[in-house]
Protein backbone atom coordinates (compact mmCIF):
# COMPACT_ATOMS: atom_id res chain seq x y z
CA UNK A 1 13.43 9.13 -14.80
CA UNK A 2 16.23 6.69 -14.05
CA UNK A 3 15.29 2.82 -13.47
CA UNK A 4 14.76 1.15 -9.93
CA UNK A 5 16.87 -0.67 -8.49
CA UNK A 6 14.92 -3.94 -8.24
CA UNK A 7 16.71 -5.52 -5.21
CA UNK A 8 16.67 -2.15 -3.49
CA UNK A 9 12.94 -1.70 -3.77
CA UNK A 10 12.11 -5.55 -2.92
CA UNK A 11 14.27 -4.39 0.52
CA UNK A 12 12.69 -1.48 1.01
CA UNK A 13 8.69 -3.15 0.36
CA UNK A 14 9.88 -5.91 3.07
CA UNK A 15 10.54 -3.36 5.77
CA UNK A 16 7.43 -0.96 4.72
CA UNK A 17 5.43 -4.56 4.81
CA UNK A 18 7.13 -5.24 8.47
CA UNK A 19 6.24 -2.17 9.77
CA UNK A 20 2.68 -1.82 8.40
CA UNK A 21 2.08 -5.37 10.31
CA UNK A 22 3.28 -4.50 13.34
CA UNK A 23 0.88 -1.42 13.03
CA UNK A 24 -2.39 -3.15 12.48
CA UNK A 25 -0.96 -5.56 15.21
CA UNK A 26 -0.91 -2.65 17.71
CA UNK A 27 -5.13 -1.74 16.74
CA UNK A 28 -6.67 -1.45 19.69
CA UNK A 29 -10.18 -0.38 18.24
CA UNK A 30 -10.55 -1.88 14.72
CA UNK A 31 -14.31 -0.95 14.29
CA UNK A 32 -12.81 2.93 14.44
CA UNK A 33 -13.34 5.07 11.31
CA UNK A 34 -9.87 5.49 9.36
CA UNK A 35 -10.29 7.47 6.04
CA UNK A 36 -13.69 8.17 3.97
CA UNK A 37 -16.24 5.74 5.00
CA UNK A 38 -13.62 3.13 5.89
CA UNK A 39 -12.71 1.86 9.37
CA UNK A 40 -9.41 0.87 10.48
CA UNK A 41 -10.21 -3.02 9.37
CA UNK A 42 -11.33 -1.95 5.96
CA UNK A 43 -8.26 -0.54 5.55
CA UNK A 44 -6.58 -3.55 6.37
CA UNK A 45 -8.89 -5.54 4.47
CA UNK A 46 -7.64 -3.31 1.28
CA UNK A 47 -3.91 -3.46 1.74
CA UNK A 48 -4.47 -7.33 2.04
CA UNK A 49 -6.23 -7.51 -0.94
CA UNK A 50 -4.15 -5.30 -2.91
CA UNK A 51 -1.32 -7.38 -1.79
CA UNK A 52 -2.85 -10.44 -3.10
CA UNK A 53 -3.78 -8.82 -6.41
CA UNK A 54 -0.42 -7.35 -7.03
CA UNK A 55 1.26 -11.24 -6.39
CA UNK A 56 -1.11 -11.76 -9.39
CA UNK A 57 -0.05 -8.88 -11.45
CA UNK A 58 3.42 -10.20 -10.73
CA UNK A 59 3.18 -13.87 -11.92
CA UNK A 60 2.01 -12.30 -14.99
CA UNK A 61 -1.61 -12.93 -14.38
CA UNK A 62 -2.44 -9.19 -15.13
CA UNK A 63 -5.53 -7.32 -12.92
CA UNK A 64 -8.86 -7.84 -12.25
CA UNK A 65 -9.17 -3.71 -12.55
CA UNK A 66 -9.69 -3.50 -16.28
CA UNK A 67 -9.73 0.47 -16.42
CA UNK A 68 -7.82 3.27 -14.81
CA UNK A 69 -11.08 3.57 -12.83
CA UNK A 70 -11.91 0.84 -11.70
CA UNK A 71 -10.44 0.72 -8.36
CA UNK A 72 -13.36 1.73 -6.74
CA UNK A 73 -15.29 -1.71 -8.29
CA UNK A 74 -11.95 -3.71 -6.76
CA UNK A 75 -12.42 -2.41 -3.34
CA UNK A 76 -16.37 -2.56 -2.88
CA UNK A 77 -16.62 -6.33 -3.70
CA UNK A 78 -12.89 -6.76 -1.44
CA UNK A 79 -13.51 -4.77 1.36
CA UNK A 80 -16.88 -5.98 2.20
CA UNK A 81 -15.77 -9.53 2.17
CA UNK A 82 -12.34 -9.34 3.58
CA UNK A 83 -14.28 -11.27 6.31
CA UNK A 84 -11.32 -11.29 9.01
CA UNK A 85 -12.76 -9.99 12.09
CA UNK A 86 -10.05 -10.47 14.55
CA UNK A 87 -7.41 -7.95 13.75
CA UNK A 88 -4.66 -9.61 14.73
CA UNK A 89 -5.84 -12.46 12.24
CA UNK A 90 -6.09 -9.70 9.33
CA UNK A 91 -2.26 -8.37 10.36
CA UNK A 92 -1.82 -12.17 9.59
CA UNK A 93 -3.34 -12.29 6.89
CA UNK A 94 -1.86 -8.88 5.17
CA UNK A 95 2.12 -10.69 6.25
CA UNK A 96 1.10 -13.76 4.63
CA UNK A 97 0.15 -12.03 1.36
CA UNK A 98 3.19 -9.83 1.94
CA UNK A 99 5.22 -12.66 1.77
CA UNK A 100 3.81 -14.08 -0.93
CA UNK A 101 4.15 -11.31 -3.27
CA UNK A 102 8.20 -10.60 -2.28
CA UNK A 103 8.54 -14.73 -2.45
CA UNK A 104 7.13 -14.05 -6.61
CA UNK A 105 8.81 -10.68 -7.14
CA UNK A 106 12.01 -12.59 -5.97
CA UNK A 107 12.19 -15.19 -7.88
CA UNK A 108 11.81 -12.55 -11.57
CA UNK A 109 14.93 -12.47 -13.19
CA UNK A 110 15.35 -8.85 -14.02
CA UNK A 111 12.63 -6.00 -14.11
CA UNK A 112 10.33 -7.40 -16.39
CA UNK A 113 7.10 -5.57 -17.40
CA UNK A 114 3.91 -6.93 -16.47
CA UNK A 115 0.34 -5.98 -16.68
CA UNK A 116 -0.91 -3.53 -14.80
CA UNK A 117 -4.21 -2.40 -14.40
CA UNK A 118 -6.49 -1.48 -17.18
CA UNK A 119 -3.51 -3.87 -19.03
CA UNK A 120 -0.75 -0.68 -18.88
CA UNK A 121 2.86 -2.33 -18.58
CA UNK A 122 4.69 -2.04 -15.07
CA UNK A 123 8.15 -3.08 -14.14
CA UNK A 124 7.88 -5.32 -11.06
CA UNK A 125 9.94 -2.62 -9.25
CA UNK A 126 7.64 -0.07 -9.69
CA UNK A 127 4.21 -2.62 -8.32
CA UNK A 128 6.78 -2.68 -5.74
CA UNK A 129 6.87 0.69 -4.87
CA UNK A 130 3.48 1.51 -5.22
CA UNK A 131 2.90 -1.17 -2.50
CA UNK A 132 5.14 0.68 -0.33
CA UNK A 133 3.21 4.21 -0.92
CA UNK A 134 -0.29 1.94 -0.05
CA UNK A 135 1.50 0.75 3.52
CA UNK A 136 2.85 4.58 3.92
CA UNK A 137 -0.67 6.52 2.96
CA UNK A 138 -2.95 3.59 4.52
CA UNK A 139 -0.44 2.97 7.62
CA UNK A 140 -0.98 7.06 8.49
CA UNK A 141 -4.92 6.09 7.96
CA UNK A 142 -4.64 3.38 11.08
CA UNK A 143 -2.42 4.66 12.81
CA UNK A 144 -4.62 6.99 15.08
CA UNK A 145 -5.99 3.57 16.49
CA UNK A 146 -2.57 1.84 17.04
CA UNK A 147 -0.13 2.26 20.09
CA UNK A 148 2.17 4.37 18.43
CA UNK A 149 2.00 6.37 15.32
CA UNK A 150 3.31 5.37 12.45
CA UNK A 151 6.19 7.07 11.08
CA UNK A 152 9.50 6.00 9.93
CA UNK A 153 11.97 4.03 12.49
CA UNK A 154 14.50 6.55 11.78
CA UNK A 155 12.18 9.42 12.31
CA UNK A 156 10.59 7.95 15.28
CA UNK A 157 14.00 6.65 16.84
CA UNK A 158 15.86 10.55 15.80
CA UNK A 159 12.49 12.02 17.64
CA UNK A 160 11.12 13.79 14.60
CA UNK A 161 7.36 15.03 15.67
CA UNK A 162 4.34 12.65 14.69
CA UNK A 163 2.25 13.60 12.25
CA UNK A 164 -0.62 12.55 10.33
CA UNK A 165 -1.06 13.24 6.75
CA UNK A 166 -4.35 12.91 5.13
CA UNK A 167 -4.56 12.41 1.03
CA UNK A 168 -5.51 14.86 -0.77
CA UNK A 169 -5.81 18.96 0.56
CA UNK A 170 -4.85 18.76 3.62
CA UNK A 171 -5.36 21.17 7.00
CA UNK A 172 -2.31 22.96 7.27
CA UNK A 173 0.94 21.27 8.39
CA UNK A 174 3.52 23.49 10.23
CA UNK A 175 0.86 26.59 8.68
CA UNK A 176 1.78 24.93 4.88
CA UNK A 177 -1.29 23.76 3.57
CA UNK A 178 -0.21 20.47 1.86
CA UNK A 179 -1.37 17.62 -1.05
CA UNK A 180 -0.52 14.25 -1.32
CA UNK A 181 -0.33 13.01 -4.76
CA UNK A 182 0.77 9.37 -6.22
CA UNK A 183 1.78 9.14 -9.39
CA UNK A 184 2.76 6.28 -12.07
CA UNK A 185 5.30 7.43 -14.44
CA UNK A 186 8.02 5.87 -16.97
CA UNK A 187 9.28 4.91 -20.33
CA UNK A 188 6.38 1.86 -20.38
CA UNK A 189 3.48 3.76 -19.35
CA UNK A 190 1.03 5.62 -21.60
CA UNK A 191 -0.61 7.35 -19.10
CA UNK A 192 -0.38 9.20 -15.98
CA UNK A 193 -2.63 8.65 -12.93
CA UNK A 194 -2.91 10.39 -10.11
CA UNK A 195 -5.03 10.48 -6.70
């Protein structure tokens, strides 16, 4: 698998961050269930908080998730407490921490490895893009509530169809049944993982 492009991938997180904001900006019912047992401001409350854990992994400061597993502990003591209830605060809140994380990843010389969760090494480009599959999976999650569906600009702007794509099996799509998988591979990792 050939390296990311650092620069390219900080871009790229910036517009998937602008775009996810203006999103949750366009909520018009916050309290409405998203995915699982979430609502639309959970999921908002998540991204924020993965946000502000990732501009921890990327100062070096590793994860509070100490197992492949534990994601699940992360988002029952974040979610409950993410404490914004004005959405329009929380899309504040989720730029802010945004911002924070690019200003860090920035600033890196290089692609430098850095501790991911459970302590497995991650280039900074990859936390990168695995921030922009959380605002893509979790931006299809709100965006039933928002204005407008989220989808690409281009797509949206070339008048490709809306869609929304569940994880996992799926209903079918076009009559193609469908998964959504995420997966962390490279040269630094020693596992795979998957949802």
């Amino acid at each position: 698998m050939p390296a990311l492009d650092k620069a390219l991938v900080s871009t790229q997180t910036r517009a998937a961050l602008d775009q996810f904001v203006e999103l949750v900006r366009e909520v018009r019912e916050p309290a409405t269930a998203a995915v699982g047992h979430w609502t639309v401001r959970d999921v908002a409350t998540h991204v924020a908080g993965v946000l502000e854990l990732y501009g921890r992994i990327a100062r070096g400061g590793g994860s509070s998730i100490t197992t492949i597993d534990g994601a699940r502990e992360f988002n029952d003591h974040t979610v409950p407490r993410g404490g914004d209830r004005d959405i329009r605060a929380l899309a504040d809140r989720v730029e802010a921490n945004g911002a924070a994380l690019l200003a860090v990843t920035d600033t890196i010389h290089g692609d430098p490895v850095v501790p991911w969760h459970a302590g497995l090494p991650m280039p900074v480009s990859s936390l990168l893009a695995l921030m922009i599959g959380e605002f893509m999976m979790h931006g299809y999650d709100i965006a039933p509530s928002a204005r407008s569906l989220h989808q690409p600009r281009e797509q949206r702007d070339a008048g490709v169809p809306r869609r929304r794509a569940d994880a996992g099996n799926g209903p079918a799509l076009r009559g193609v049944p469908y998964r959504i998988e995420t997966g962390i591979v490279g040269p630094h990792l020693g596992a795979v993982a998957s949802a």
